[in-house]
N, C-alpha and C. Protein backbone atom coordinates (compact mmCIF):
# COMPACT_ATOMS: atom_id res chain seq x y z
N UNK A 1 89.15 110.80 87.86
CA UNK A 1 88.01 110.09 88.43
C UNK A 1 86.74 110.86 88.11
N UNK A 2 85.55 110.08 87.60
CA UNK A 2 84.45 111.10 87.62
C UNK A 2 83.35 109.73 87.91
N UNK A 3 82.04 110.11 88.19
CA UNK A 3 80.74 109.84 88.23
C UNK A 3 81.16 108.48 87.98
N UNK A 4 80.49 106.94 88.64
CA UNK A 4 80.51 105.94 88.28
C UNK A 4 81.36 105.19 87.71
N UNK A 5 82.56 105.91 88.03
CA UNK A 5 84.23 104.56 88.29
C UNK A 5 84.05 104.23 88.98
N UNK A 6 84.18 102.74 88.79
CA UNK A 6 84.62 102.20 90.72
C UNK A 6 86.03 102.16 90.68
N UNK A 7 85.91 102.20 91.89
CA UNK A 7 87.79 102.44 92.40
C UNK A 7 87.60 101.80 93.77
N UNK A 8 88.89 101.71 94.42
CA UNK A 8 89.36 101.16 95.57
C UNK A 8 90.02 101.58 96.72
N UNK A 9 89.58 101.44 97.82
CA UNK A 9 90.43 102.33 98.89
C UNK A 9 91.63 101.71 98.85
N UNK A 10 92.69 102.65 98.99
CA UNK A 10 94.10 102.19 99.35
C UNK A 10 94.73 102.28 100.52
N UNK A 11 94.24 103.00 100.89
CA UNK A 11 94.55 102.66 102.13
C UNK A 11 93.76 102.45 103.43
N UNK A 12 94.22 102.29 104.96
CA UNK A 12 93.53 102.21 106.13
C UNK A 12 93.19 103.61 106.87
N UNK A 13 92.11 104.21 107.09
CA UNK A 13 92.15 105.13 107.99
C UNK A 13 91.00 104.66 109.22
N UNK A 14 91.17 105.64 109.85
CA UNK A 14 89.99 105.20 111.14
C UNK A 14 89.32 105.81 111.06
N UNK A 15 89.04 107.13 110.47
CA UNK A 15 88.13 107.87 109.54
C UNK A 15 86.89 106.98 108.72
N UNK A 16 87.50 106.36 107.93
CA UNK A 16 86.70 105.61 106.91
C UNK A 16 86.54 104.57 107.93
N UNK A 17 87.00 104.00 108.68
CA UNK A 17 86.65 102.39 109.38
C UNK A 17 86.00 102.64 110.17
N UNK A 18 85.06 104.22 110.90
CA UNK A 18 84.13 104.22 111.65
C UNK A 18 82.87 104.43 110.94
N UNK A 19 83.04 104.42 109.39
CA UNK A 19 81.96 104.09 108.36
C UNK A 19 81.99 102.49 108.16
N UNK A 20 82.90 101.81 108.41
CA UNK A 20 82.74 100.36 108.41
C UNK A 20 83.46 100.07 106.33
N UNK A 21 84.20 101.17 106.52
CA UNK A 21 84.91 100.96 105.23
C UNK A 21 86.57 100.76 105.48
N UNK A 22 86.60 99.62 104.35
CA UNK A 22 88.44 99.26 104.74
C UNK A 22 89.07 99.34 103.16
N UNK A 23 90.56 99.34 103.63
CA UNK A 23 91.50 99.31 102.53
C UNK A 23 91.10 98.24 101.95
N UNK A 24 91.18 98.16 100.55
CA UNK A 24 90.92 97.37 99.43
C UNK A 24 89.68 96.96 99.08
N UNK A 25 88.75 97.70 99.96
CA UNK A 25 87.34 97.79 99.49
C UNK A 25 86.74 97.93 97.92
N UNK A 26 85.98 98.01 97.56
CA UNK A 26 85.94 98.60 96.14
C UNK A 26 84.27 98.78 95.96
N UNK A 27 84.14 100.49 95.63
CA UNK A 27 82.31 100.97 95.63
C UNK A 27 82.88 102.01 94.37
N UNK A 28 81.92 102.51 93.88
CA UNK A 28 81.53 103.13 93.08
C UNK A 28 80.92 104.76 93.29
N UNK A 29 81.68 105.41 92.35
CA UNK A 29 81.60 107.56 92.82
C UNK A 29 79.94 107.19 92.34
N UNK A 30 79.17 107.53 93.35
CA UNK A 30 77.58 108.52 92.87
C UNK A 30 77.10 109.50 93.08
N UNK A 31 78.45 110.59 92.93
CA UNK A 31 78.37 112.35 92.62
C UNK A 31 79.17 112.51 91.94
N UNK A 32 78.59 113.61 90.85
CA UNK A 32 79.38 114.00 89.42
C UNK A 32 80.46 114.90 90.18
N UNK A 33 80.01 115.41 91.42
CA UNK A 33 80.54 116.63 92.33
C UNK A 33 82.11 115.78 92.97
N UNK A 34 83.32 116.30 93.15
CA UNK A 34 84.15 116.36 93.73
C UNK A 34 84.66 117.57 94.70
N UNK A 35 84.19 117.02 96.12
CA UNK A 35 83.39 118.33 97.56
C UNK A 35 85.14 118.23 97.77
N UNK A 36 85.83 119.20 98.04
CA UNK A 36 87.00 119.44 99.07
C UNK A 36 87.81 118.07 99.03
N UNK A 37 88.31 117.83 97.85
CA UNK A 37 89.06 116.66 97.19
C UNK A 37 88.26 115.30 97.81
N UNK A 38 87.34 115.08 97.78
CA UNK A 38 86.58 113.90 98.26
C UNK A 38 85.54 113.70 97.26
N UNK A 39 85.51 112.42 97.20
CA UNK A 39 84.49 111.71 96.52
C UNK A 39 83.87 111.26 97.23
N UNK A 40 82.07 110.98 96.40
CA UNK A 40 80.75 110.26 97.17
C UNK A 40 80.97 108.66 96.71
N UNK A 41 81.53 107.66 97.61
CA UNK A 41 81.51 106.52 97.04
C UNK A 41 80.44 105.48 97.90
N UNK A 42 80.26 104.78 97.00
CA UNK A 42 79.12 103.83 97.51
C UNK A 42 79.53 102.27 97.81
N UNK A 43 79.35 101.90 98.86
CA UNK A 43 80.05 100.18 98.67
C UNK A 43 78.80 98.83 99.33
N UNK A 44 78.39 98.14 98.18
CA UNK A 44 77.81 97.29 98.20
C UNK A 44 77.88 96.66 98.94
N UNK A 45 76.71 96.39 99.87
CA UNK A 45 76.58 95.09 100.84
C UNK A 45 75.69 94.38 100.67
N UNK A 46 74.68 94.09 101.69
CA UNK A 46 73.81 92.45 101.45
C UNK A 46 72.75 93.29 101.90
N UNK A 47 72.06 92.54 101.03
CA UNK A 47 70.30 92.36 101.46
C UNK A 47 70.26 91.87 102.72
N UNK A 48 68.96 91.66 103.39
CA UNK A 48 68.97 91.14 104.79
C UNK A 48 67.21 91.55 105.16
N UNK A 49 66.82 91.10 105.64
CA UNK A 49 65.41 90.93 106.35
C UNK A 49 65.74 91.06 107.95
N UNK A 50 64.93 91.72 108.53
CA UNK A 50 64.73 91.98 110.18
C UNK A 50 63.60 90.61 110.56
N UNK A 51 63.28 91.24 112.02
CA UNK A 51 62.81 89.97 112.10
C UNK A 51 61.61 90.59 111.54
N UNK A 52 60.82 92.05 111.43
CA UNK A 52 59.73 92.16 111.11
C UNK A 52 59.07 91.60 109.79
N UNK A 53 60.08 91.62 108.97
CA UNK A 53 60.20 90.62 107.59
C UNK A 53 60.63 91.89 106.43
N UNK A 54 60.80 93.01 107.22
CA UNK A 54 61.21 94.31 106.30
C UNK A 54 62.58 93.84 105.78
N UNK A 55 63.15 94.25 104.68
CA UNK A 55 63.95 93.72 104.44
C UNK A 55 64.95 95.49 103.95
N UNK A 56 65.90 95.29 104.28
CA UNK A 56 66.87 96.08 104.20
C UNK A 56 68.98 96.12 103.79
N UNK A 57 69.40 96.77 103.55
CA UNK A 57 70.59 96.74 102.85
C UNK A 57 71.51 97.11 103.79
N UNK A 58 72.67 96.62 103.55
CA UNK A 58 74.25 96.75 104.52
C UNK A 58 75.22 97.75 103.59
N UNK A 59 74.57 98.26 102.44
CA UNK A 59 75.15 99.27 101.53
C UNK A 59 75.81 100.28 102.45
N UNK A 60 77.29 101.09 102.21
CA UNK A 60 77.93 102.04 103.14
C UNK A 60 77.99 103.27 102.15
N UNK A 61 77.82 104.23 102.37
CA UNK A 61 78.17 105.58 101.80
C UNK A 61 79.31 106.01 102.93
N UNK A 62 80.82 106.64 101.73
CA UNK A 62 81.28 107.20 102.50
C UNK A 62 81.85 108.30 101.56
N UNK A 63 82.53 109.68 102.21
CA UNK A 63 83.46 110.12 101.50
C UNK A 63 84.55 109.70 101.54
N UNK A 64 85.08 109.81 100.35
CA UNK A 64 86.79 109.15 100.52
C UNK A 64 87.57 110.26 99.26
N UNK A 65 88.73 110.77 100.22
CA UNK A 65 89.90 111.55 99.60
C UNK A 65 90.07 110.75 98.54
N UNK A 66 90.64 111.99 96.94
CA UNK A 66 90.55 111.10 96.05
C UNK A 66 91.67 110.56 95.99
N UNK A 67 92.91 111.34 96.71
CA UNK A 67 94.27 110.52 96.89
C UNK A 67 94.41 109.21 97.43
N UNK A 68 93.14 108.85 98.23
CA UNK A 68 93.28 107.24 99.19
C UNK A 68 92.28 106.05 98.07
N UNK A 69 92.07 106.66 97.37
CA UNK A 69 91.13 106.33 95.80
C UNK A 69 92.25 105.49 94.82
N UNK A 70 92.22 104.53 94.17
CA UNK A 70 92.59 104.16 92.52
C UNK A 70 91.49 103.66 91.72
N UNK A 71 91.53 104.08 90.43
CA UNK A 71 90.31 103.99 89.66
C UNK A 71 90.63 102.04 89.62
N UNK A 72 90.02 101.23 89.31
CA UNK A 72 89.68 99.75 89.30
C UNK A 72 88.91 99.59 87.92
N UNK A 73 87.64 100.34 87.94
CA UNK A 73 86.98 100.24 85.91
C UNK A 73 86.21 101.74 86.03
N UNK A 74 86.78 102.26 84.91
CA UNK A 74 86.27 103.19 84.23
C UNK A 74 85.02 103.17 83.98
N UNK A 75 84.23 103.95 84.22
CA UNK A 75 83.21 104.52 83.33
C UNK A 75 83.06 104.63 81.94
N UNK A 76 82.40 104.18 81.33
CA UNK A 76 82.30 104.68 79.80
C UNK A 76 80.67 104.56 79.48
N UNK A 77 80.22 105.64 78.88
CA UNK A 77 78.96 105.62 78.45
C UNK A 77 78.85 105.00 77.38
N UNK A 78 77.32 104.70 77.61
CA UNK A 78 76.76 103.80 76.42
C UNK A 78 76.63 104.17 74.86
């Protein structure tokens, strides 16, 4: 696994589900760094507007063990 695979959680923890992340999710590593067998993964959510008219993202950062990880698409540079 390195920098900008996305991959997929495999499994359920309550760890990750008090980040609001679940099994079979699928975000993308955005650290070249692998901290204490964990990856920085990122998982896409929605745009959204408040009522102030600011508008803001449902995007989740979490760490995730790279064992609860499967790569989904590779990285390959341009």
């Amino acid at each position: 696994m390195k920098e900008y695979d996305d991959v997929k959680v495999i499994v359920e923890k309550e760890t990750y589900a008090k980040e609001g992340v679940h099994k079979g999710m699928i975000g993308t590593i955005l650290d070249p760094r692998k901290i204490n067998g964990k990856w920085l993964v990122v998982f896409d959510g929605e745009f959204k507007q408040d009522e102030d008219g600011a508008w803001y993202t449902t995007d989740k950062e979490c760490e995730v063990a790279e064992s609860d990880l499967m790569v989904v698409k590779e990285y390959k540079e341009p």
